[in-house]
Protein backbone atom coordinates (compact mmCIF):
# COMPACT_ATOMS: atom_id res chain seq x y z
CA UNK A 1 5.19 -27.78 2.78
CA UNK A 2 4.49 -24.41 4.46
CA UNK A 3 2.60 -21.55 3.13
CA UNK A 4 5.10 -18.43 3.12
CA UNK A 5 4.14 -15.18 5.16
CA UNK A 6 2.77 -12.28 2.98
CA UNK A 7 4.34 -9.37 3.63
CA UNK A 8 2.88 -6.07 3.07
CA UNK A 9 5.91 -3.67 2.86
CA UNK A 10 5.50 0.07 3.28
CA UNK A 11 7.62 2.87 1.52
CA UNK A 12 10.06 3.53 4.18
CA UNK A 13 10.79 -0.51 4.19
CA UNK A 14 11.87 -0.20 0.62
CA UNK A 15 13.71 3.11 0.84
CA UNK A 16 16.18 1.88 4.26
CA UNK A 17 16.71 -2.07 2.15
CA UNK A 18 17.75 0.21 -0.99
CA UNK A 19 20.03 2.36 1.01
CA UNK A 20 21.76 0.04 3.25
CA UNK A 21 22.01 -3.63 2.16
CA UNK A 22 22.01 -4.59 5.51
CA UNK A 23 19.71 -4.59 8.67
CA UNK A 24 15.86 -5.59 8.95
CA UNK A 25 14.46 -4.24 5.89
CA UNK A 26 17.05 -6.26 3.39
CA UNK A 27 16.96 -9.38 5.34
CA UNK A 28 12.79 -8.85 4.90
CA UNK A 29 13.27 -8.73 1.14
CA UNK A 30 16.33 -11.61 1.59
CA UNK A 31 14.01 -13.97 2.91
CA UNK A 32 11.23 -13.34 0.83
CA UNK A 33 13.85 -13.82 -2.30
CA UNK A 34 14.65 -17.12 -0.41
CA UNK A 35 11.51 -18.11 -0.63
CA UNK A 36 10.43 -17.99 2.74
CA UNK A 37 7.89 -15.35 2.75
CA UNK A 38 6.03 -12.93 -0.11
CA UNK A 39 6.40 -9.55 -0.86
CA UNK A 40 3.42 -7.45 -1.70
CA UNK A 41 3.68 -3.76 -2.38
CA UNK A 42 1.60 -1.33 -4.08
CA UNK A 43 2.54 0.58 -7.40
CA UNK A 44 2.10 4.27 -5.63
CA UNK A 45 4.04 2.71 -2.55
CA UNK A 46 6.84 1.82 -4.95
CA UNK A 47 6.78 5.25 -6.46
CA UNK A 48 7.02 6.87 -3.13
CA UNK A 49 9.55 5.17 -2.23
CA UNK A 50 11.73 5.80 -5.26
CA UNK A 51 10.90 9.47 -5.20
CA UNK A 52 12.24 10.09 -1.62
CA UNK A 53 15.18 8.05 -2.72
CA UNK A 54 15.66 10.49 -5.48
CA UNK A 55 15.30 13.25 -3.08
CA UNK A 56 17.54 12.10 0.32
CA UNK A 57 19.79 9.09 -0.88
CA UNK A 58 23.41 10.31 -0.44
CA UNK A 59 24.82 7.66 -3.02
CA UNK A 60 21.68 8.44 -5.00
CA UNK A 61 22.94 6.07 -7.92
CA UNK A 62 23.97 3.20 -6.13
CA UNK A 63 20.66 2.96 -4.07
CA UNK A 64 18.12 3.50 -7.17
CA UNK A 65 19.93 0.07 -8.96
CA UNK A 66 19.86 -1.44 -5.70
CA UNK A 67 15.75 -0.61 -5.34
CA UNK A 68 15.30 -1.36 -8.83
CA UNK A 69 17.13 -4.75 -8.55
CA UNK A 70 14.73 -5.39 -5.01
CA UNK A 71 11.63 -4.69 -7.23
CA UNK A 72 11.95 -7.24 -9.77
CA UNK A 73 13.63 -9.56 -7.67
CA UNK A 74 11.54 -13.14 -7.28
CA UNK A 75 9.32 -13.25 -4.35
CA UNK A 76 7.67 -9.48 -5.01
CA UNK A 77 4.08 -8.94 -6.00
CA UNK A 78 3.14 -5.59 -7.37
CA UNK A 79 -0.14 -4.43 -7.58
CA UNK A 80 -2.37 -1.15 -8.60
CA UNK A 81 -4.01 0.31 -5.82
CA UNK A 82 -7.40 0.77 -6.37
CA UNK A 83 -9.98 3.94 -5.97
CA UNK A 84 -12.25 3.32 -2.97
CA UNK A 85 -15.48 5.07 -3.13
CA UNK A 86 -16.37 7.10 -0.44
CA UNK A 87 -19.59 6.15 1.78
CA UNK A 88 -22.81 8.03 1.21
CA UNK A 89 -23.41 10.62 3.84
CA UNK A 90 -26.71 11.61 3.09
CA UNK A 91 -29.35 10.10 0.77
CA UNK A 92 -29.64 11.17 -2.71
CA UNK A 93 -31.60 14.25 -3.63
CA UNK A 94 -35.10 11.92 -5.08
CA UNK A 95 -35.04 10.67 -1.14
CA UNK A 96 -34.83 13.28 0.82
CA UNK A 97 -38.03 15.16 -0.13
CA UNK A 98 -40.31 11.74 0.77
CA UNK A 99 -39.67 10.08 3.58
CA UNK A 100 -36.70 9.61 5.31
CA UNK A 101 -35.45 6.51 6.95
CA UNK A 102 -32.05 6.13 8.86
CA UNK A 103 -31.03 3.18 10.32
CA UNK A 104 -31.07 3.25 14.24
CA UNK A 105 -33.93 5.93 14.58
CA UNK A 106 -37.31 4.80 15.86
CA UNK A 107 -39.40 7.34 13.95
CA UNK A 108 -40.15 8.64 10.37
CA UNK A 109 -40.74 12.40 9.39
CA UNK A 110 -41.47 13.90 6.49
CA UNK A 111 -38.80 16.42 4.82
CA UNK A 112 -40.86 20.01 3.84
């Protein structure tokens, strides 16, 4: 037995399979309904998605069942993005006034 593909699908991936039942993005979600691969998406992706179908769908009603028939569908995985915390620039205050040491330099100074 083969391990199915994970696919990570974006918002515009979800938006085109909920508008038009056919072409690339559907068969993506077909096969991963099949069985054949996995379908990982992320809450706020989802979201997007079924805002700008709200917005620019022309059948707006038929293509917001058809998304919210894709999401639940077997084969999906949705998950809650999580915060990431944003590197440390510069060293906390307590640091900076004794010495300071950044990697790559070759020499320490003292902060006045």
């Amino acid at each position: 037995m083969t391990v199915p593909h994970r696919l990570f699908l974006d918002a515009n991936v979800w938006f085109a399979a909920a508008v038009a039942s056919t072409g690339a993005s559907a068969m993506l979600l077909v096969l991963c309904q099949e069985g054949q691969s996995n379908a990982t998406a992320a809450r706020r992706i989802l979201q997007e998605a079924e805002q700008n179908l709200r917005a620019k769908a022309k059948p707006r009603d038929a293509a917001l069942v058809r998304f919210y028939r894709l999401i639940v569908a077997p084969g999906v995985e949705v998950f809650p993005l999580r915060r990431v915390k944003k590197p440390q620039t510069t060293p906390p205050l307590s640091t900076q006034r004794t010495l300071m040491c950044w990697p790559g330099r070759t020499s320490q100074r003292r902060m006045p």
